[in-house]
C-alpha atoms as a PDB file:
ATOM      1  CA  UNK A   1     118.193 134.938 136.161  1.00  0.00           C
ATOM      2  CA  UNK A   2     121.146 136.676 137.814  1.00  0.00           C
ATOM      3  CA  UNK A   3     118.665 138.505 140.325  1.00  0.00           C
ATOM      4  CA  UNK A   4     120.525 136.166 143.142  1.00  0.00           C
ATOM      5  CA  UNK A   5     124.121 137.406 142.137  1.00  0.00           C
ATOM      6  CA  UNK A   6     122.342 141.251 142.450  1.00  0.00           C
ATOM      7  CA  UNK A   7     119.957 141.389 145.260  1.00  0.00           C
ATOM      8  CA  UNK A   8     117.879 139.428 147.711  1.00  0.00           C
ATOM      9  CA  UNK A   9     115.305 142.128 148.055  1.00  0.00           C
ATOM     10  CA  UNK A  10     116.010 142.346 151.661  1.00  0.00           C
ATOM     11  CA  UNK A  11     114.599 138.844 152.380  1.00  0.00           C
ATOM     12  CA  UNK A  12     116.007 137.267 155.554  1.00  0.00           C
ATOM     13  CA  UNK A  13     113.446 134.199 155.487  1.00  0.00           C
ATOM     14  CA  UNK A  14     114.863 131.337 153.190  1.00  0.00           C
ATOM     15  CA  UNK A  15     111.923 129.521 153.329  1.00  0.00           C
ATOM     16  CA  UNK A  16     113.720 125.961 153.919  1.00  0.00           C
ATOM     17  CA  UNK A  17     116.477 126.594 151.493  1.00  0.00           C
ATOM     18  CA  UNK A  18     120.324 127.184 152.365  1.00  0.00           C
ATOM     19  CA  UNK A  19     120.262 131.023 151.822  1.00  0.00           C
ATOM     20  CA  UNK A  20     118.029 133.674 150.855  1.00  0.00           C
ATOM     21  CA  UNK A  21     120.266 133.610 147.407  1.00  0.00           C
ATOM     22  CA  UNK A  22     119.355 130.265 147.025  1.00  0.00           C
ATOM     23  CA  UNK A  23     115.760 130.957 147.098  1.00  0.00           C
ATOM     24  CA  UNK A  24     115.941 133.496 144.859  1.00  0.00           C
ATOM     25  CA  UNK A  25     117.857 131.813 142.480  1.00  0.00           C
ATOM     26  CA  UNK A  26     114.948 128.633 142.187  1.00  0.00           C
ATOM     27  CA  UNK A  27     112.154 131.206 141.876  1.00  0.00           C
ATOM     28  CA  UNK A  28     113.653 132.912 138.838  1.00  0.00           C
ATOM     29  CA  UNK A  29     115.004 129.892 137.087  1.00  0.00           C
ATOM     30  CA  UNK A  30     111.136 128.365 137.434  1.00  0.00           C
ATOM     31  CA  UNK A  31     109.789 131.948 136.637  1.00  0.00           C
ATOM     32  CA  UNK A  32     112.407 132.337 133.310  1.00  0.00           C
ATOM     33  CA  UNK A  33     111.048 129.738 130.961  1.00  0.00           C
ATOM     34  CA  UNK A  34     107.871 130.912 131.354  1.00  0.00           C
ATOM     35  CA  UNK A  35     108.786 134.294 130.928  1.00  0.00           C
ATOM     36  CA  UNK A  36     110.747 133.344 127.904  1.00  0.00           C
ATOM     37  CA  UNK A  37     107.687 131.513 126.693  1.00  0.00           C
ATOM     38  CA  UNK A  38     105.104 134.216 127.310  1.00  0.00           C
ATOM     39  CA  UNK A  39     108.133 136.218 124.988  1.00  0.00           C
ATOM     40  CA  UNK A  40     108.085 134.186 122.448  1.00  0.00           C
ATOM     41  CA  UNK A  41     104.613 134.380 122.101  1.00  0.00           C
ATOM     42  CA  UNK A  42     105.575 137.624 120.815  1.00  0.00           C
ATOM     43  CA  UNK A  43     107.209 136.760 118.191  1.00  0.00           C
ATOM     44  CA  UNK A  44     110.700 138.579 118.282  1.00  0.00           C
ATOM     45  CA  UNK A  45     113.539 138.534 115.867  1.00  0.00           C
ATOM     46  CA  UNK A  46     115.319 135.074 115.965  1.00  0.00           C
ATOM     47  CA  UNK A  47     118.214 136.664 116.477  1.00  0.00           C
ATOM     48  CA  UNK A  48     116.997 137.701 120.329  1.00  0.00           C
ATOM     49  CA  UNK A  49     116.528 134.393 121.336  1.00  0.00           C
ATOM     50  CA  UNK A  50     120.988 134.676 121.778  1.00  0.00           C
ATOM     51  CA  UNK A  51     120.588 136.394 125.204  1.00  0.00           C
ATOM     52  CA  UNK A  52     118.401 133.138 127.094  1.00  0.00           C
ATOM     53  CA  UNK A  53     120.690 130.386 125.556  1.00  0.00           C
ATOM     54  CA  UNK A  54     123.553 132.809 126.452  1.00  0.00           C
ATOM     55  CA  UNK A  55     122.101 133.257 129.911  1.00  0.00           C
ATOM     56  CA  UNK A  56     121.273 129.511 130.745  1.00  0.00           C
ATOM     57  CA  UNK A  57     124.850 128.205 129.315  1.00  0.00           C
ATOM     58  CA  UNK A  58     126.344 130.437 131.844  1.00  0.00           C
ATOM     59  CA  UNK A  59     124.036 128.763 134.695  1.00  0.00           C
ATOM     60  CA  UNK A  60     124.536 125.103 132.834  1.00  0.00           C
ATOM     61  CA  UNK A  61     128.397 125.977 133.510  1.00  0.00           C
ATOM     62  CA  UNK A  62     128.433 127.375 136.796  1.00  0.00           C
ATOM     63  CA  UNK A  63     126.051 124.165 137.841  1.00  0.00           C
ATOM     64  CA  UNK A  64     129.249 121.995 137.018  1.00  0.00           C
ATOM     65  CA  UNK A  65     131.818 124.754 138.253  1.00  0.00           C
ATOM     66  CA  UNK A  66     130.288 126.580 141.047  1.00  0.00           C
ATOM     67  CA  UNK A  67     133.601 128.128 141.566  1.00  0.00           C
ATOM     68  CA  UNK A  68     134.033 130.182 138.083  1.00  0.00           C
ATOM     69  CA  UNK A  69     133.302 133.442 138.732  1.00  0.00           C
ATOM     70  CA  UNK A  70     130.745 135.917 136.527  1.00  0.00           C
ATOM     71  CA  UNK A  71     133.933 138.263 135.194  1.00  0.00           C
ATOM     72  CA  UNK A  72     135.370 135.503 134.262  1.00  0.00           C
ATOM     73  CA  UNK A  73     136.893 136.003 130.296  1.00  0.00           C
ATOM     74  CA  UNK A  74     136.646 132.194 129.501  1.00  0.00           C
ATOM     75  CA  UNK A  75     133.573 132.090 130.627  1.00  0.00           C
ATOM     76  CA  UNK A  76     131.908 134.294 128.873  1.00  0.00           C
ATOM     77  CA  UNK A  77     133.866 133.097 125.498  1.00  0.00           C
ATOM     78  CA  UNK A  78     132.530 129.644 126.051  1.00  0.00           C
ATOM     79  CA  UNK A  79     129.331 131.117 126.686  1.00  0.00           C
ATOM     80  CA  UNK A  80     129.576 133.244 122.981  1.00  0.00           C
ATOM     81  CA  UNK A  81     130.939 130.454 121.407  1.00  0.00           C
ATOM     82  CA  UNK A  82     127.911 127.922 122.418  1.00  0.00           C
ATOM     83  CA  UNK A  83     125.226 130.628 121.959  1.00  0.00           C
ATOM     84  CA  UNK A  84     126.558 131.242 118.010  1.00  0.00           C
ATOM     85  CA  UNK A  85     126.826 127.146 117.975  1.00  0.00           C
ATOM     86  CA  UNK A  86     123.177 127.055 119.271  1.00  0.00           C
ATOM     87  CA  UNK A  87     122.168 130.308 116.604  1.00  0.00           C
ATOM     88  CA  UNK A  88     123.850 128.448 113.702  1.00  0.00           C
ATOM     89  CA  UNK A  89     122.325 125.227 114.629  1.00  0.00           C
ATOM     90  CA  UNK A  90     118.482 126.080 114.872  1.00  0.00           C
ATOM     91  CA  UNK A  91     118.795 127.961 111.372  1.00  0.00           C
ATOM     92  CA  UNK A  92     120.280 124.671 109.847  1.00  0.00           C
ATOM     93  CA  UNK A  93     117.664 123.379 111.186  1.00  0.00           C
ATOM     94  CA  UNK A  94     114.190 125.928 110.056  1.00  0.00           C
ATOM     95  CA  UNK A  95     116.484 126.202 106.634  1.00  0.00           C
ATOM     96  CA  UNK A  96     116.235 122.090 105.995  1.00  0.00           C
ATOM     97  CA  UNK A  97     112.537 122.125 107.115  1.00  0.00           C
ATOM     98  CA  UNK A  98     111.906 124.875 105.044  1.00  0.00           C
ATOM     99  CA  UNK A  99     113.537 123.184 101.790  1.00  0.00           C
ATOM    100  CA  UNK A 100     111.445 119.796 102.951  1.00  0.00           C
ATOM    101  CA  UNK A 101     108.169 121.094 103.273  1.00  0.00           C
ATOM    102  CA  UNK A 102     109.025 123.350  99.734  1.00  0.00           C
ATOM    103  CA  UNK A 103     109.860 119.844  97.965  1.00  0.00           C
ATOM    104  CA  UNK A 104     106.497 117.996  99.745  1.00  0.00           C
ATOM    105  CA  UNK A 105     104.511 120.886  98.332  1.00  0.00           C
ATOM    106  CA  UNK A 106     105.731 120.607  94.840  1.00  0.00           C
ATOM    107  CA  UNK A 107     105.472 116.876  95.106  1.00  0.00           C
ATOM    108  CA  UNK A 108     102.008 116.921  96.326  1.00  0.00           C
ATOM    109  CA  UNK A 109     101.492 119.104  93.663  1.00  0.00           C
ATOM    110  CA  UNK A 110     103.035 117.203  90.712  1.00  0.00           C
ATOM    111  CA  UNK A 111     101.102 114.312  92.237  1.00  0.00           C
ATOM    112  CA  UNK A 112      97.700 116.437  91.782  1.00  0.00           C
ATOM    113  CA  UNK A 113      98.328 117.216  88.171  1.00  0.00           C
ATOM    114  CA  UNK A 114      99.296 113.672  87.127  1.00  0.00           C
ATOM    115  CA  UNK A 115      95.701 112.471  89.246  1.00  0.00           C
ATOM    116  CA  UNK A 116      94.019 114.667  87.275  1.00  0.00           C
ATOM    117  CA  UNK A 117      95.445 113.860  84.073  1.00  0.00           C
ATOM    118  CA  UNK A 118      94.883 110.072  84.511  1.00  0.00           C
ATOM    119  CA  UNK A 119      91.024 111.029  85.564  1.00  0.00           C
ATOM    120  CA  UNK A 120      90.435 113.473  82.192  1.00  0.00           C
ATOM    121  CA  UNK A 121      92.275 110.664  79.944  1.00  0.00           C
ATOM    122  CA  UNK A 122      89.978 108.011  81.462  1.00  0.00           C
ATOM    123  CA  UNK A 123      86.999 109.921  81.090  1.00  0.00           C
ATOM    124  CA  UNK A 124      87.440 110.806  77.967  1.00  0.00           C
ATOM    125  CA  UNK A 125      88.546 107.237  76.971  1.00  0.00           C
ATOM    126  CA  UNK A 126      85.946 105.156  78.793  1.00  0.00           C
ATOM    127  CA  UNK A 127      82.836 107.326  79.836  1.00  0.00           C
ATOM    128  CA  UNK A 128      82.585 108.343  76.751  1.00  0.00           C
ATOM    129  CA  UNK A 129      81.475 104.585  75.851  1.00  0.00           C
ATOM    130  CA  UNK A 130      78.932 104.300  78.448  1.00  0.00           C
ATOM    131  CA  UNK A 131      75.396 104.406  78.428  1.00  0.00           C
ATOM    132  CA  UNK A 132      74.063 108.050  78.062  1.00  0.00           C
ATOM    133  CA  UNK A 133      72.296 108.123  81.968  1.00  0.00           C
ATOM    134  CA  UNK A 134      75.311 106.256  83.351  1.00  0.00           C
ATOM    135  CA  UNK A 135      77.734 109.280  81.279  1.00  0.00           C
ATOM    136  CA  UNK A 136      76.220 111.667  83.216  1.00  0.00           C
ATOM    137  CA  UNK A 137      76.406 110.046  86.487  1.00  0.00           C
ATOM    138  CA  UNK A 138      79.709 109.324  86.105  1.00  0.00           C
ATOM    139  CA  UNK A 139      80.748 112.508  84.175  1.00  0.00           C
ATOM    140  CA  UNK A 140      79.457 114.534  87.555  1.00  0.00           C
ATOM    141  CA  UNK A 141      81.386 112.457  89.611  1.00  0.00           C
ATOM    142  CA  UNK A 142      84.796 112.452  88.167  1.00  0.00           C
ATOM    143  CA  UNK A 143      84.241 116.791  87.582  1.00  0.00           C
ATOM    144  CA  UNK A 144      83.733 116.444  91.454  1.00  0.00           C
ATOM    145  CA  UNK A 145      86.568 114.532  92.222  1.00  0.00           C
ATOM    146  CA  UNK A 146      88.491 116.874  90.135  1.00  0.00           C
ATOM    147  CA  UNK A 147      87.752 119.724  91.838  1.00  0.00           C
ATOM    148  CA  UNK A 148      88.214 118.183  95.414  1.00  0.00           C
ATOM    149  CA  UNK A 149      91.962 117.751  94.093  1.00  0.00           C
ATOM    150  CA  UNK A 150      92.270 121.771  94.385  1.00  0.00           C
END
């Protein structure tokens, strides 16, 4: 992503755009998310997902002050202190999914149990008063419906 402030791999052709810089500087910011993509495909620590949303503050920043330059102290503490923001804020956020989708499974759960209950309390209660061929018919089907609960 800083390949433009490095090098312009001795390109003289800007192919329309201001400079070769320019150029260089489109191709790798279209090139980077899918770079970052084919990355996180990998599945690397979380914490290595800092360096991009370090990176692409630093390019949000200089799009609205072209004139900071990359040694720049403040720069790079805004840069820390948005990437740690950013860090803090996505595990808030997997840590509150995480407790969500904990609670939905134990309430799905507790919702299974009382199902069941209800179904062995009725058959017990009301099959059992049935005709013996329409027992069995009914007995099969509520033993399947139990089991499709699992």
């Amino acid at each position: 992503m800083f390949t433009d402030k490095v090098t312009t791999f001795g390109l003289t052709e800007s192919f329309g755009y201001r400079n070769p810089e320019t150029f260089i500087w489109m191709i790798t910011q279209s090139i980077g998310p899918i770079i970052l993509c084919i990355g996180a495909m990998l599945k690397p620590f979380r914490f290595f997902y800092f360096v991009p949303i370090y990176i692409y503050f630093i390019q949000v920043y200089w799009a609205f002050d072209h004139t900071m330059q990359v040694d720049d102290p403040l720069l790079h503490l805004y840069a820390t202190g948005f990437s740690v923001g950013a860090f803090i804020f996505f595990c808030i956020t997997l840590f509150i999914t995480k407790q969500l989708t904990r609670t939905n499974q134990i309430l799905i759960k507790n919702i299974k149990k009382s199902v069941r209950h209800i179904s062995i309390y009725i058959s017990n209660k009301y099959i059992n008063k049935l005709p013996e061929e329409d027992q069995k018919d009914y007995t099969v089907d509520t033993v399947n419906y139990l089991d499709s609960l699992d």
